[in-house]
Every structure is written in C-alpha cells, then in structure tokens.
C-alpha atoms as a PDB file:
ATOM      1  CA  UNK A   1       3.196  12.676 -23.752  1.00  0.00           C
ATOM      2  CA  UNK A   2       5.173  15.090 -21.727  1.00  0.00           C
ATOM      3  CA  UNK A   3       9.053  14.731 -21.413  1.00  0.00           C
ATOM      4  CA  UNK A   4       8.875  15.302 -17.855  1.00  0.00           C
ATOM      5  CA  UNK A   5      11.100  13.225 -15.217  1.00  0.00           C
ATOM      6  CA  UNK A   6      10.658  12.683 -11.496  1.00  0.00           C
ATOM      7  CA  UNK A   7      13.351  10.488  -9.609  1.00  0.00           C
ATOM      8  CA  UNK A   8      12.027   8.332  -6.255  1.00  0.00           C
ATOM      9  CA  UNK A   9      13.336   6.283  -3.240  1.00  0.00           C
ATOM     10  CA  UNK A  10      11.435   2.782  -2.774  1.00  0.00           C
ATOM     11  CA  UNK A  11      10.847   2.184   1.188  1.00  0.00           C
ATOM     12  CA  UNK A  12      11.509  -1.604   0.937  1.00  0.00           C
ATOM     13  CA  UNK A  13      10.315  -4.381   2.660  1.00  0.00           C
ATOM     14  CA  UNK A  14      13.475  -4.440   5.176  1.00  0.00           C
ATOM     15  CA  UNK A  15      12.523  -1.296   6.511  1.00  0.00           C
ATOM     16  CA  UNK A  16      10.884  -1.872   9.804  1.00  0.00           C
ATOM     17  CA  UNK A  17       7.737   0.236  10.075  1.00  0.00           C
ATOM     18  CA  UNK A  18       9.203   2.125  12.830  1.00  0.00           C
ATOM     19  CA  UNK A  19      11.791   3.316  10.813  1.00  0.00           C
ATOM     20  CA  UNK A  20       9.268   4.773   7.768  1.00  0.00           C
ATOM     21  CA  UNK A  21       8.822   8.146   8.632  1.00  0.00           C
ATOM     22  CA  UNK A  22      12.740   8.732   8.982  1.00  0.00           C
ATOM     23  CA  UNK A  23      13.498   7.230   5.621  1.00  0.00           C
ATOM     24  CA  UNK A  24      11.018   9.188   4.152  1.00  0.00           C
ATOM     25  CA  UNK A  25      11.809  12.258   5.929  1.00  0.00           C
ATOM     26  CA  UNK A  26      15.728  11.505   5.024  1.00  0.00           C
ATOM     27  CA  UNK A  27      14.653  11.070   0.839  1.00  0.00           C
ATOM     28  CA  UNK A  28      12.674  14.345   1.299  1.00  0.00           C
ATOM     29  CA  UNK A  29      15.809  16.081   2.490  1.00  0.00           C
ATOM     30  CA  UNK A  30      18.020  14.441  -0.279  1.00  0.00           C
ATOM     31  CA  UNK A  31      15.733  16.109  -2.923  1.00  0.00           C
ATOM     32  CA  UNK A  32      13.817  13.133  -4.215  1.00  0.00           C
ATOM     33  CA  UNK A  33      10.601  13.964  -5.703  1.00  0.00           C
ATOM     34  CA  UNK A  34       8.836  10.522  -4.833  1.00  0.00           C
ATOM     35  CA  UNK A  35       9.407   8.078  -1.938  1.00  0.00           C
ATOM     36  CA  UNK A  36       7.073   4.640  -2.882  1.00  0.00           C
ATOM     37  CA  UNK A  37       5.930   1.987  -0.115  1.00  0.00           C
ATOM     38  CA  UNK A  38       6.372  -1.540  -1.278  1.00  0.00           C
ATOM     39  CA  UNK A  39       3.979  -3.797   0.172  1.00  0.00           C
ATOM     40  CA  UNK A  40       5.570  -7.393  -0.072  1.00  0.00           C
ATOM     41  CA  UNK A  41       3.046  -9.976   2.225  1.00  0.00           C
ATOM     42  CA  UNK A  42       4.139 -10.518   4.985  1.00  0.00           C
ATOM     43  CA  UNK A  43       5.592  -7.084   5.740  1.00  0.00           C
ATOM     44  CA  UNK A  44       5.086  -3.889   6.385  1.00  0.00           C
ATOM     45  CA  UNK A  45       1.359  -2.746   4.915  1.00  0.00           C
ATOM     46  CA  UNK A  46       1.668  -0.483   2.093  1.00  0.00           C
ATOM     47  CA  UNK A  47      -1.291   1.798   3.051  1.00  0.00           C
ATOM     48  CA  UNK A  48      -0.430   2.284   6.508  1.00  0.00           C
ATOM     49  CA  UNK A  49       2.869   2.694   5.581  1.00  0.00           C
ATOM     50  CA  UNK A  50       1.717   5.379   2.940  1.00  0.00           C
ATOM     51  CA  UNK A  51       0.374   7.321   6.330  1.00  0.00           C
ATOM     52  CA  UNK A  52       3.689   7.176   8.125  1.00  0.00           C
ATOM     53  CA  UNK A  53       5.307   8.331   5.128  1.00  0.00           C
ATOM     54  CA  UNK A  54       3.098  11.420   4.353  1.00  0.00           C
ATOM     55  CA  UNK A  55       2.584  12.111   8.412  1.00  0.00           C
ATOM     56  CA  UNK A  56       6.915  12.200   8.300  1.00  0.00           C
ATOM     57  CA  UNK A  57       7.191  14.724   5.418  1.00  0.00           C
ATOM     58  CA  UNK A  58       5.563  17.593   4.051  1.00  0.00           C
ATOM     59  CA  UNK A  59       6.522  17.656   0.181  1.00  0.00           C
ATOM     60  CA  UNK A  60       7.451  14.430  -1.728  1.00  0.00           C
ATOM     61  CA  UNK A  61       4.697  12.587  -3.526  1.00  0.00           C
ATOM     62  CA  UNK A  62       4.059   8.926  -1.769  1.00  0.00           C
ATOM     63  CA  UNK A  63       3.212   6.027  -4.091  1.00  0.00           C
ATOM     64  CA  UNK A  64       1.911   2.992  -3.113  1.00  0.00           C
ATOM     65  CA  UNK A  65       3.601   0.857  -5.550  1.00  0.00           C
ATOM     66  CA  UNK A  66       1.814  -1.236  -5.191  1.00  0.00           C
ATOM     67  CA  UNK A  67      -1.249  -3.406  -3.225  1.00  0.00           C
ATOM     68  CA  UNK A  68      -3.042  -6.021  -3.995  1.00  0.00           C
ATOM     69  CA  UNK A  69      -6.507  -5.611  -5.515  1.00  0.00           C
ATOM     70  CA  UNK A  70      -7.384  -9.132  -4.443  1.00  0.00           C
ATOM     71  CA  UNK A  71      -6.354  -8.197  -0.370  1.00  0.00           C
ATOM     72  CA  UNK A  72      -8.502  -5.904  -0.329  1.00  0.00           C
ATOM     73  CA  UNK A  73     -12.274  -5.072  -1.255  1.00  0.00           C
ATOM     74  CA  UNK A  74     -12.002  -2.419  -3.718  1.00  0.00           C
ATOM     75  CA  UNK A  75     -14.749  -0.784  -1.209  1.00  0.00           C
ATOM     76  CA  UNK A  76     -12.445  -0.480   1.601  1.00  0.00           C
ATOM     77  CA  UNK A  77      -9.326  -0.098  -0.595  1.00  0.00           C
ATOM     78  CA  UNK A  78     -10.947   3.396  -1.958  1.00  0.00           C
ATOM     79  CA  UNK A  79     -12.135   4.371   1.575  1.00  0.00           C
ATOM     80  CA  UNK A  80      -8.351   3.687   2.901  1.00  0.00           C
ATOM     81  CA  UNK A  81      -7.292   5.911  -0.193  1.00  0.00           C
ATOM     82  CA  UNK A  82     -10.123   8.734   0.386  1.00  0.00           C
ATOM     83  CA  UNK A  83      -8.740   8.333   3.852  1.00  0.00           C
ATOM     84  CA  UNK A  84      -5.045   9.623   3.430  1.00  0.00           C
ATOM     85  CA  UNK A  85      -6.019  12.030   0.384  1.00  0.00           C
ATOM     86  CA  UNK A  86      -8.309  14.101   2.067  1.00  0.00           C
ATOM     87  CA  UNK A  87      -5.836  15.030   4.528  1.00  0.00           C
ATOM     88  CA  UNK A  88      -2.753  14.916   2.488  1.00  0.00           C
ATOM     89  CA  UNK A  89      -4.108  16.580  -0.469  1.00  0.00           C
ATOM     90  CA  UNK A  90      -2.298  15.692  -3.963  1.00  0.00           C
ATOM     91  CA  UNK A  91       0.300  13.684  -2.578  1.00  0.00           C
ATOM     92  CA  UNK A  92      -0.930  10.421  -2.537  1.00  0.00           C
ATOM     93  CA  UNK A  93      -0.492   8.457  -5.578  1.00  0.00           C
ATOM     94  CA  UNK A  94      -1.949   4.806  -5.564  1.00  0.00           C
ATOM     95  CA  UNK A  95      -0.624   1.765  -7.492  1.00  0.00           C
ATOM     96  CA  UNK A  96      -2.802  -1.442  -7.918  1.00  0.00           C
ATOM     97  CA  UNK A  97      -1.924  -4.655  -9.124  1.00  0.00           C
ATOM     98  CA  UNK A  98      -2.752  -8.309  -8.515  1.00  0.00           C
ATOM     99  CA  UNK A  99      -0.150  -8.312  -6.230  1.00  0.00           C
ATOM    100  CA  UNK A 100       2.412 -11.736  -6.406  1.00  0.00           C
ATOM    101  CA  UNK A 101       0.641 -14.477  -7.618  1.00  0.00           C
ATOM    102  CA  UNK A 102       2.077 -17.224  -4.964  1.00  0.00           C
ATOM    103  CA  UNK A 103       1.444 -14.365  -2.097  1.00  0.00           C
ATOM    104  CA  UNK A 104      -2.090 -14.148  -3.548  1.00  0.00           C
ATOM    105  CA  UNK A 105      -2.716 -18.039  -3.787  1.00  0.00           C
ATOM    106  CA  UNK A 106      -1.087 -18.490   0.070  1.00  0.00           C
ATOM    107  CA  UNK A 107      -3.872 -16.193   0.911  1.00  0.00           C
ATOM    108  CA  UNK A 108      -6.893 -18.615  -1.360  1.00  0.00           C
ATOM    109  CA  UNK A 109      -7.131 -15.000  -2.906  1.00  0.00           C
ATOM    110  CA  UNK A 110      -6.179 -15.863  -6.380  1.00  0.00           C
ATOM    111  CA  UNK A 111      -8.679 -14.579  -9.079  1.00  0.00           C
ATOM    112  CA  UNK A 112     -10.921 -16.501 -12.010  1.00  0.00           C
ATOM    113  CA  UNK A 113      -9.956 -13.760 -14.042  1.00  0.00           C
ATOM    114  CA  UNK A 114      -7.317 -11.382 -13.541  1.00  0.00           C
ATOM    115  CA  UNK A 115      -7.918  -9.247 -15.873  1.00  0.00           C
ATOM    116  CA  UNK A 116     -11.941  -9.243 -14.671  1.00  0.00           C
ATOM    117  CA  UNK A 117     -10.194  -8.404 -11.342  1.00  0.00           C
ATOM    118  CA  UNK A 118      -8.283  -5.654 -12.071  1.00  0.00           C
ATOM    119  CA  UNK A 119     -10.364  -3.768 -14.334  1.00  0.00           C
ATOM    120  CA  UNK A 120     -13.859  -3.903 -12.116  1.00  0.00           C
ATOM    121  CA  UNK A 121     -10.813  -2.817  -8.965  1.00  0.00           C
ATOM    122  CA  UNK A 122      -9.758   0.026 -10.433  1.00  0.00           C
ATOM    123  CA  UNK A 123     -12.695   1.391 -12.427  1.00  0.00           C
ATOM    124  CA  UNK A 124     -15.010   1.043  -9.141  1.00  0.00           C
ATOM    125  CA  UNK A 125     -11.962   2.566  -7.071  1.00  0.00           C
ATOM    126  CA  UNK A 126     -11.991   5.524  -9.348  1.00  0.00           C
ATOM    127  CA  UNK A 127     -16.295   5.855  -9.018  1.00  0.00           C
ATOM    128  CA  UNK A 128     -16.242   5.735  -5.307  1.00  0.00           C
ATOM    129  CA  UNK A 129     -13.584   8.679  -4.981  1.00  0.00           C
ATOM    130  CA  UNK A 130     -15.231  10.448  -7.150  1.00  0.00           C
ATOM    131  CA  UNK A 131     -18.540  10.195  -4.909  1.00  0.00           C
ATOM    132  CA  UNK A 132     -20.453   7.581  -7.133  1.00  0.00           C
ATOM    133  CA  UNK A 133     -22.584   5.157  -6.151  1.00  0.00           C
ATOM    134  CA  UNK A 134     -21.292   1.675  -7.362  1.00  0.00           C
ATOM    135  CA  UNK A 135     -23.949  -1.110  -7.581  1.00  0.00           C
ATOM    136  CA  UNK A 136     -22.721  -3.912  -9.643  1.00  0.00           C
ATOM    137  CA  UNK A 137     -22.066  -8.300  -9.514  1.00  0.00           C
ATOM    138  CA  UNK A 138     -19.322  -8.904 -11.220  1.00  0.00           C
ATOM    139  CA  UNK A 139     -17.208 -11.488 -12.246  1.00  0.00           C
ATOM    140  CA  UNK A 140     -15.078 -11.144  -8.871  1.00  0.00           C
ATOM    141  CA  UNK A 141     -16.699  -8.457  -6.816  1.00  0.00           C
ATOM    142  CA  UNK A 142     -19.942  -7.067  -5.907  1.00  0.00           C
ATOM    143  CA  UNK A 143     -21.613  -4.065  -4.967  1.00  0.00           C
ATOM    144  CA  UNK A 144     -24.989  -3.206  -3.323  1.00  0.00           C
ATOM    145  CA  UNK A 145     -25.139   0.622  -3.395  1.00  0.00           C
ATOM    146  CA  UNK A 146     -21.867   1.227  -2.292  1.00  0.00           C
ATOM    147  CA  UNK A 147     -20.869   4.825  -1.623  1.00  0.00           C
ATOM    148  CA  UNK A 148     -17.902   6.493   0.375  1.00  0.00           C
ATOM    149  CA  UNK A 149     -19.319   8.764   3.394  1.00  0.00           C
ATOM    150  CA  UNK A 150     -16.123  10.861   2.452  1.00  0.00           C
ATOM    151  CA  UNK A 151     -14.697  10.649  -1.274  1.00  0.00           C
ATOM    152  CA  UNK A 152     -12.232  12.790  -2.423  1.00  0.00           C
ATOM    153  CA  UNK A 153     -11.962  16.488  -2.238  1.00  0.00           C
ATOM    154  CA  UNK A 154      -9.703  18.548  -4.890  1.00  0.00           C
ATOM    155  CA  UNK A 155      -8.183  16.973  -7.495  1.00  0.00           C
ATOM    156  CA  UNK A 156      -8.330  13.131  -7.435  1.00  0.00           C
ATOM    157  CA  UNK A 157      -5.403  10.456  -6.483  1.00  0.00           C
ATOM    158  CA  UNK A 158      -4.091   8.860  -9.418  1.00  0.00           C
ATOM    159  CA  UNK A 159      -4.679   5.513 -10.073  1.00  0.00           C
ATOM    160  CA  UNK A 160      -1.738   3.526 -11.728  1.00  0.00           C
ATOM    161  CA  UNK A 161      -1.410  -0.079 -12.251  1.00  0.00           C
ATOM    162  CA  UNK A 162       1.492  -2.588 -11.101  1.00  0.00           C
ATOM    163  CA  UNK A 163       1.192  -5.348 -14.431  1.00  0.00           C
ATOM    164  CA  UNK A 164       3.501  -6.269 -16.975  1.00  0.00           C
ATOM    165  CA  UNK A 165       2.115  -8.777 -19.095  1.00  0.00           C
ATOM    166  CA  UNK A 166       0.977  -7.578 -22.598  1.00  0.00           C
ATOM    167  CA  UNK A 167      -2.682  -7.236 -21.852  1.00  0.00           C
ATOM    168  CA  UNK A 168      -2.916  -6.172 -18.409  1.00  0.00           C
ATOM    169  CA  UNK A 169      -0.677  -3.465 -20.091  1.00  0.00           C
ATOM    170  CA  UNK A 170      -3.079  -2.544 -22.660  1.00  0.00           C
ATOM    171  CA  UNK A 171      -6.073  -2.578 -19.850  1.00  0.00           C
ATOM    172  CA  UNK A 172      -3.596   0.227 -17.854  1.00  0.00           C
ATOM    173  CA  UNK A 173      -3.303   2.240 -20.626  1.00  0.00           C
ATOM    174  CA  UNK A 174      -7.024   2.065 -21.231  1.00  0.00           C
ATOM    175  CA  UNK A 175      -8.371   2.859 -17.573  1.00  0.00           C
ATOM    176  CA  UNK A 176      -5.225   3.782 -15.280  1.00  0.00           C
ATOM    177  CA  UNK A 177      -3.981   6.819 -14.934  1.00  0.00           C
ATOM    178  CA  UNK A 178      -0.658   5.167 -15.256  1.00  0.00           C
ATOM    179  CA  UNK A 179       1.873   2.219 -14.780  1.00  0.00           C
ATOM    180  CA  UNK A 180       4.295   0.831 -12.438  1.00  0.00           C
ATOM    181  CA  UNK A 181       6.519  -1.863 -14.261  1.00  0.00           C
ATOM    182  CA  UNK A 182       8.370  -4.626 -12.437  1.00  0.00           C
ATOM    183  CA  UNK A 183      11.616  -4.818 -10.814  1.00  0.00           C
ATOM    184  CA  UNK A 184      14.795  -4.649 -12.677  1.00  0.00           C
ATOM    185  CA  UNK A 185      12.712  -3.749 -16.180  1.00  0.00           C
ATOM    186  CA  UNK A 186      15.142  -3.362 -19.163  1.00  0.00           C
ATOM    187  CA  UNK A 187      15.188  -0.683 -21.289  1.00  0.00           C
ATOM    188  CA  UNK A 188      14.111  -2.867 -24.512  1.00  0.00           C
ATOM    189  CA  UNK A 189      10.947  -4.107 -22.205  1.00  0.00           C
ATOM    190  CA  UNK A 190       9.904  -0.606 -21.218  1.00  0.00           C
ATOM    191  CA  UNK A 191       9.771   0.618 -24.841  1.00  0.00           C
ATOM    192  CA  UNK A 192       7.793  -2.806 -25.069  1.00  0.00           C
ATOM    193  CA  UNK A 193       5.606  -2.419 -22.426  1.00  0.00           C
ATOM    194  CA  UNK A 194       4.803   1.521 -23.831  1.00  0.00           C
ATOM    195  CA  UNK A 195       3.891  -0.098 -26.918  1.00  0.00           C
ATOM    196  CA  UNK A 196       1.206  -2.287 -24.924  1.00  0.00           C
ATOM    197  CA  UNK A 197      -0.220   0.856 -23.067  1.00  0.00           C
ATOM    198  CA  UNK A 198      -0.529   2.815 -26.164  1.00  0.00           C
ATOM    199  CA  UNK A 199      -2.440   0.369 -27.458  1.00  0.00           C
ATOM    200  CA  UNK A 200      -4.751   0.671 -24.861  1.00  0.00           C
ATOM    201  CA  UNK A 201      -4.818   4.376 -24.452  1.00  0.00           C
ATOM    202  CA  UNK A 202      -5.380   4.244 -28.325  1.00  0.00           C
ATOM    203  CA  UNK A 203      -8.262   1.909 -27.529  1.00  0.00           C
ATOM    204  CA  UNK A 204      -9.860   4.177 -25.200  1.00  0.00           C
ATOM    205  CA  UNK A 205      -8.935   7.289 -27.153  1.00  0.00           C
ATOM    206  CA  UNK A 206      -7.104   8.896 -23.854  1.00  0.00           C
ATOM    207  CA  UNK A 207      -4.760  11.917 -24.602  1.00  0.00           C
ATOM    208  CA  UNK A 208      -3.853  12.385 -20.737  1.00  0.00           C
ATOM    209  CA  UNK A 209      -0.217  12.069 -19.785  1.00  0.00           C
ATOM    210  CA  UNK A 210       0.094   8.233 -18.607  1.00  0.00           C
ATOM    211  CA  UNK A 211       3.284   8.305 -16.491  1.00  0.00           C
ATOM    212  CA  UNK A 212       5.683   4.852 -16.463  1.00  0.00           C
ATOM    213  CA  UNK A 213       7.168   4.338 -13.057  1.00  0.00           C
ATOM    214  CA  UNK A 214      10.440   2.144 -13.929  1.00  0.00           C
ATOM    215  CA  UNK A 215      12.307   0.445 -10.936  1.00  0.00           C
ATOM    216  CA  UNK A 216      16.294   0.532 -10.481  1.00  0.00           C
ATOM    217  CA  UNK A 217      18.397  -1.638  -8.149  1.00  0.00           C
ATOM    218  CA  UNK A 218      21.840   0.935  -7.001  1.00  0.00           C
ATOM    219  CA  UNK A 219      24.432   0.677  -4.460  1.00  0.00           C
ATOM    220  CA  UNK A 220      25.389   3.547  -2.127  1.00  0.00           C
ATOM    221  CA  UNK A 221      28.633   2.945  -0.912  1.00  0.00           C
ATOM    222  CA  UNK A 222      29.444   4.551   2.568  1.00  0.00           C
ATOM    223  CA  UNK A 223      32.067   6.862   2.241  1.00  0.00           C
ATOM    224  CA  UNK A 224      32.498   6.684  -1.614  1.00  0.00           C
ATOM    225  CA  UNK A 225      36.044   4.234  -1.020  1.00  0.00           C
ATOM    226  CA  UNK A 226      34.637   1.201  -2.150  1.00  0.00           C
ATOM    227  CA  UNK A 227      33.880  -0.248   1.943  1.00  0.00           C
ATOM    228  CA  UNK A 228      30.210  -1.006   3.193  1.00  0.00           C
ATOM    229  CA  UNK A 229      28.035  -1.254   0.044  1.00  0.00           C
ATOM    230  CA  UNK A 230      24.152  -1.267   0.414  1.00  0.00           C
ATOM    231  CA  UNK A 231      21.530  -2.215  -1.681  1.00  0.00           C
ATOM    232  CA  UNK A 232      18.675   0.352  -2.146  1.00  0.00           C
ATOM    233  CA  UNK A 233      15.491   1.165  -4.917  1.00  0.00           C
ATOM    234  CA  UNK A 234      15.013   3.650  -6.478  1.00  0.00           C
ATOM    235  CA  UNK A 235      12.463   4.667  -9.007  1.00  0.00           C
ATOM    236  CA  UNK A 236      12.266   6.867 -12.506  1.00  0.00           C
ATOM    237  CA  UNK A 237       9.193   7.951 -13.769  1.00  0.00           C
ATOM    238  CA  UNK A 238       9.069   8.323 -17.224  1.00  0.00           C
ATOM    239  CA  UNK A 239       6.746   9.898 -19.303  1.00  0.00           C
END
C-alpha cells in the first residue's frame, strides 16, 4: 500500500447549510486536501451538501463520509453521485455505510441483512456508474433493467465504506475502494480494523491502494491564549 497521507476538515452537523460553501471555501484556503460532509439524520443532507461544497471551491477533494445505503435506493444514490461527478470531475469521493442503526430503525429502514445490504449497495452503485445495466432481486433491493441515462465520464468516484465491525470490514476490503472508520478510532483499533480489510482484499485478491479515512476530535483555540475553545473534525487518511 502506498505511504501516502492526506489531512481533511469534517463539515459537521452544526454547520447550517447556508454556511457550507464558506467552510469549505475557508479549509480550501487553509491547505487541507479533503473537506468531508457528515450526514447525521435529521440535518443537513450529505449529497446536497457535497454540491455546495464542490460549487464553493475549486481544488479539495469532497467526501461524503458518509450516507446511508438504506435512505436511499442504490438507483438514485448512483444517479445523485453520477450527478455531481460529471461536473466536478475527480473530486467527489463517496462513502457508504448503513448509516446509525437507531436513525435507520426511526426511519422502519433497518435491513434483514446488513451485510446483504451493503454489499448488493455498493457493488450495483459501482455497475451503474460504470454504465451497466443492473437487473437483479435481491435480498434487500431490486432491479428491473436499471441503467443511468448519464454514468460517469473519466475516471470513476471512489467508493469507500463507513463500517467497523469485523466483517463489514472484511466485505470493504473485498469490494470498496476504501474505508471510513468511526469517530474517535484508536490507534490499536485501526491497526485492527486493517487487519479485517486485508483479509478481505486478500479474499478478493485486490492489489489497489485501499485508503483508511481515520476521524480526530481537536480544539482550535481563538487566539492561541487558552480563551474561546471550539470543537472541530478533522480527518487523516491513511494508507
């Protein structure tokens, strides 16, 4: 794997949406390579939010990190994605997870199988950007000759997933093209949880980098004498 680093801001959920394409704008002039859209329900929607945050800035890479595969139809979730990338070429980088499980079940969205959902989400993501035509019933979604008007153009929007248990771990490392781990992960789980996506990777035979997109919790005082602390994200990716 490559020993390349990339250091983010996370747009959080107190951010009003108004404010998105500032903060973005503002991370983009601080020199951050990433800025990442959370999408806690009831909030501000990731993939909208995504839009504002690519429409307000012109370099930084903008992850959705991440939505809910079970809010959305993986149908209209790659169509939103198709959306944005066509016109923000190889900026766009999309993170899919189940999304939190009591947000889910408030919503009578909660899965049979999670790991049925997220696998047939991301793999049938993945076919309809490339142009495919997706005709499947499976265990939590189905398909009836499904194809995207507009898939991707250029290279394609990676696909990472938000898990952390040990197998939705090894599923990532065996069909995403990499992981965002939870809030707050320590150092001894993130060696863990590379473990668990190896093991998938290994499983799939992949050689392709699989970036790890670890989550840190700062404070950023206001004038560096100890007065008027804020809380803020931020994000490493490591390799």
């Amino acid at each position: 794997m490559s020993a390349e680093r990339s250091l983010g801001l996370v747009i959080g959920s107190a951010v009003a949406p108004e404010q998105v394409p500032g903060a973005a704008a503002t991370a983009e002039a601080s020199g951050f390579d990433e800025v990442w859209l959370a999408e806690d329900f009831f909030f501000t929607g990731g993939i909208s939010g995504a839009a504002l945050a690519l429409d307000g800035t012109s370099r930084v890479k903008v992850g959705l990190g991440v939505v809910s595969a079970m809010a959305r139809h993986p149908a209209l979730l790659a169509m939103e994605i198709s959306t944005i990338s066509r016109v923000h070429r190889n900026r766009l980088v999309a993170g899919i997870g189940l999304g939190v499980p009591a947000w889910v079940r408030q919503m009578g969205l909660f899965p049979p199988s999670t790991l049925a959902a997220l696998r047939e989400c991301v793999t049938s993501v993945k076919s309809l950007l490339r142009g495919e035509t997706v005709h499947q019933d499976g265990q939590v979604y189905t398909f009836d000759q499904v194809t995207l008007a507009y898939p991707e153009e250029g290279e394609p929007t990676p696909i990472r997933m938000g898990v952390s248990g040990p197998k939705m771990l090894q599923l990532s490392g065996e069909i995403a093209d990499g992981s965002v781990l939870s809030v707050a992960a320590s150092h001894e789980y993130v060696q863990w949880a590379r473990n668990r996506i190896n093991e998938g990777r290994e499983r799939s035979a992949r050689t392709d980098d699989h970036p790890i997109t670890v989550f840190a919790i700062y404070s950023v005082d206001a004038d560096g004498g100890g007065r008027s602390p804020r809380v803020c994200e931020s994000n490493t990716r490591v390799l």
